[in-house]
C-alpha atoms as a PDB file:
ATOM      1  CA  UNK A   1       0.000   0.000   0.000  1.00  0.00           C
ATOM      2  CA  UNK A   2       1.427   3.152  -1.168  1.00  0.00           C
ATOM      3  CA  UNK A   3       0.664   6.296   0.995  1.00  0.00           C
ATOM      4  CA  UNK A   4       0.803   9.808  -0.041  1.00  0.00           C
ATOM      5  CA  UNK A   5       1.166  13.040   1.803  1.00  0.00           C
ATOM      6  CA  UNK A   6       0.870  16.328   0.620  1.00  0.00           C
ATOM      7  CA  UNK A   7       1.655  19.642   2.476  1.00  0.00           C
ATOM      8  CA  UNK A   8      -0.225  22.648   1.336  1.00  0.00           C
ATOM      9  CA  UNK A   9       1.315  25.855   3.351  1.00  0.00           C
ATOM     10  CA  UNK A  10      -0.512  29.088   2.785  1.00  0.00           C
ATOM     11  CA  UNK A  11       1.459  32.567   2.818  1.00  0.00           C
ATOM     12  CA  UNK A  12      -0.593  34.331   6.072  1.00  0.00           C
ATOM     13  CA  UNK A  13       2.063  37.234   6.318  1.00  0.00           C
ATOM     14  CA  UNK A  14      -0.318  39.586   4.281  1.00  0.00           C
ATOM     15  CA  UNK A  15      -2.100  39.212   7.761  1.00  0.00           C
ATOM     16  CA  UNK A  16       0.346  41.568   9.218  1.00  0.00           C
ATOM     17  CA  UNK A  17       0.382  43.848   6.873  1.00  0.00           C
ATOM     18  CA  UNK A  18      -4.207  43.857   7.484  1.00  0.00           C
ATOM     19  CA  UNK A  19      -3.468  43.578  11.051  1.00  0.00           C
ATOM     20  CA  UNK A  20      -1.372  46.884  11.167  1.00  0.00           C
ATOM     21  CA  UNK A  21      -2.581  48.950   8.505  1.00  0.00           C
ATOM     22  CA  UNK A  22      -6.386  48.165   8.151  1.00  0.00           C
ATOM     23  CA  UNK A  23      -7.004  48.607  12.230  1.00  0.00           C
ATOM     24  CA  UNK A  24      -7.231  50.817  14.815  1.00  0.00           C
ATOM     25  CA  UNK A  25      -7.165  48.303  17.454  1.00  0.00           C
ATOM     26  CA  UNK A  26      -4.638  49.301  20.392  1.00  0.00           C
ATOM     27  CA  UNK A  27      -5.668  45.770  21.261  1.00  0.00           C
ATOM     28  CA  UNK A  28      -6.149  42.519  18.767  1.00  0.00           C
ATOM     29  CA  UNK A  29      -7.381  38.947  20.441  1.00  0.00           C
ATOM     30  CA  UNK A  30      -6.992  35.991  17.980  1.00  0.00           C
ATOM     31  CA  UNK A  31      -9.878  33.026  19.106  1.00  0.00           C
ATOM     32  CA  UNK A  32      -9.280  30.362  16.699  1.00  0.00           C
ATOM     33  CA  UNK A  33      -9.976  26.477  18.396  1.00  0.00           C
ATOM     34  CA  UNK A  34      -7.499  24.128  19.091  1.00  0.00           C
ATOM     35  CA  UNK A  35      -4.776  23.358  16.476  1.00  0.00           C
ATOM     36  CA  UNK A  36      -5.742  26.065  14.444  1.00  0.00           C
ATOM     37  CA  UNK A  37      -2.240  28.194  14.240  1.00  0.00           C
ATOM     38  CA  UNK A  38      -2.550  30.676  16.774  1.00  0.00           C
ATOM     39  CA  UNK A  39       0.661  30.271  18.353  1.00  0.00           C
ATOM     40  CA  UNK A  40       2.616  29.741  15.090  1.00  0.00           C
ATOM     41  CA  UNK A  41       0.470  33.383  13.583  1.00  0.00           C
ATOM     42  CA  UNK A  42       2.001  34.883  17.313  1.00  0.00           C
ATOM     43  CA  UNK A  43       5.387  33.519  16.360  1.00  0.00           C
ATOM     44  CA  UNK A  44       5.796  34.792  12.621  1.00  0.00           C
ATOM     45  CA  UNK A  45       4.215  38.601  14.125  1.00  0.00           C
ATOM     46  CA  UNK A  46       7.277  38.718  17.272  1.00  0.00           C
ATOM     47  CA  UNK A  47       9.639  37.491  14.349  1.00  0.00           C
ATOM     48  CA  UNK A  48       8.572  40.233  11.984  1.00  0.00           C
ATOM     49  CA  UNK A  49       9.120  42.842  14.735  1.00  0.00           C
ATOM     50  CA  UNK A  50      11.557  41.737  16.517  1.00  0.00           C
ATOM     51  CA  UNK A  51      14.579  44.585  16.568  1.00  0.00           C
ATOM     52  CA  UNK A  52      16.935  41.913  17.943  1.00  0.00           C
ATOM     53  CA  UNK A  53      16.462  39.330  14.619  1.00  0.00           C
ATOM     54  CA  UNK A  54      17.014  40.136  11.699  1.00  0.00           C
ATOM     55  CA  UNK A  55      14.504  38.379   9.678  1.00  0.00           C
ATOM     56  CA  UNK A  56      14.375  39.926   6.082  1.00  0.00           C
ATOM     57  CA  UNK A  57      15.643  36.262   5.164  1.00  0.00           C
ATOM     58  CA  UNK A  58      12.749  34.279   6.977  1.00  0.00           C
ATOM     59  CA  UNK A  59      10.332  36.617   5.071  1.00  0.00           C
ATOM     60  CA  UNK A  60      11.890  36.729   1.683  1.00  0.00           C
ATOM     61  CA  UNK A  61       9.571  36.040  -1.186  1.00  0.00           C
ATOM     62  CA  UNK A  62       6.597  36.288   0.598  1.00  0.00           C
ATOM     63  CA  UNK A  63       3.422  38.461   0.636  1.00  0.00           C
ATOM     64  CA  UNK A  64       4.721  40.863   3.453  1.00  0.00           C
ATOM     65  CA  UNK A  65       8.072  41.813   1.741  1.00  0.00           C
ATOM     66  CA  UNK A  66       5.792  43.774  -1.236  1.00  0.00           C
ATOM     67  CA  UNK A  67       4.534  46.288   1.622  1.00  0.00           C
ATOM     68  CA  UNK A  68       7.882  48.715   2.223  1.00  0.00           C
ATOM     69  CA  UNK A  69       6.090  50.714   4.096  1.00  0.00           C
ATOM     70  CA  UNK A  70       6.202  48.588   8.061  1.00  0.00           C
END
């Protein structure tokens, strides 16, 4: 039996880019259920902007690098 996996990863950086731009939120509260990639969204927003990483590498060719302007 021959068993086949495929990985389908979405690019959710644009996210930021909404999450900054498009509110005026001082605070934003993600409820998603279980599983669902809250910790991993919380992750790729500290790595964005963190001032102690340098992460232009982690977010090269992705939707987030197009916006100049964060």
């Amino acid at each position: 039996m021959l068993t086949i996996f495929v990985e389908v990863l979405g690019d959710k950086t644009e996210l930021i880019y909404e999450l900054v731009n498009d509110t005026d939120n001082e605070v934003t509260l993600f409820t998603r259920p279980r599983r669902f990639g809250k910790t991993l969204m919380m992750s790729m927003i500290e790595n964005f902007f963190s001032i102690r990483k340098n992460s232009e590498g982690i977010f090269e060719g992705l939707a987030i690098t197009e916006h100049k302007d964060l």
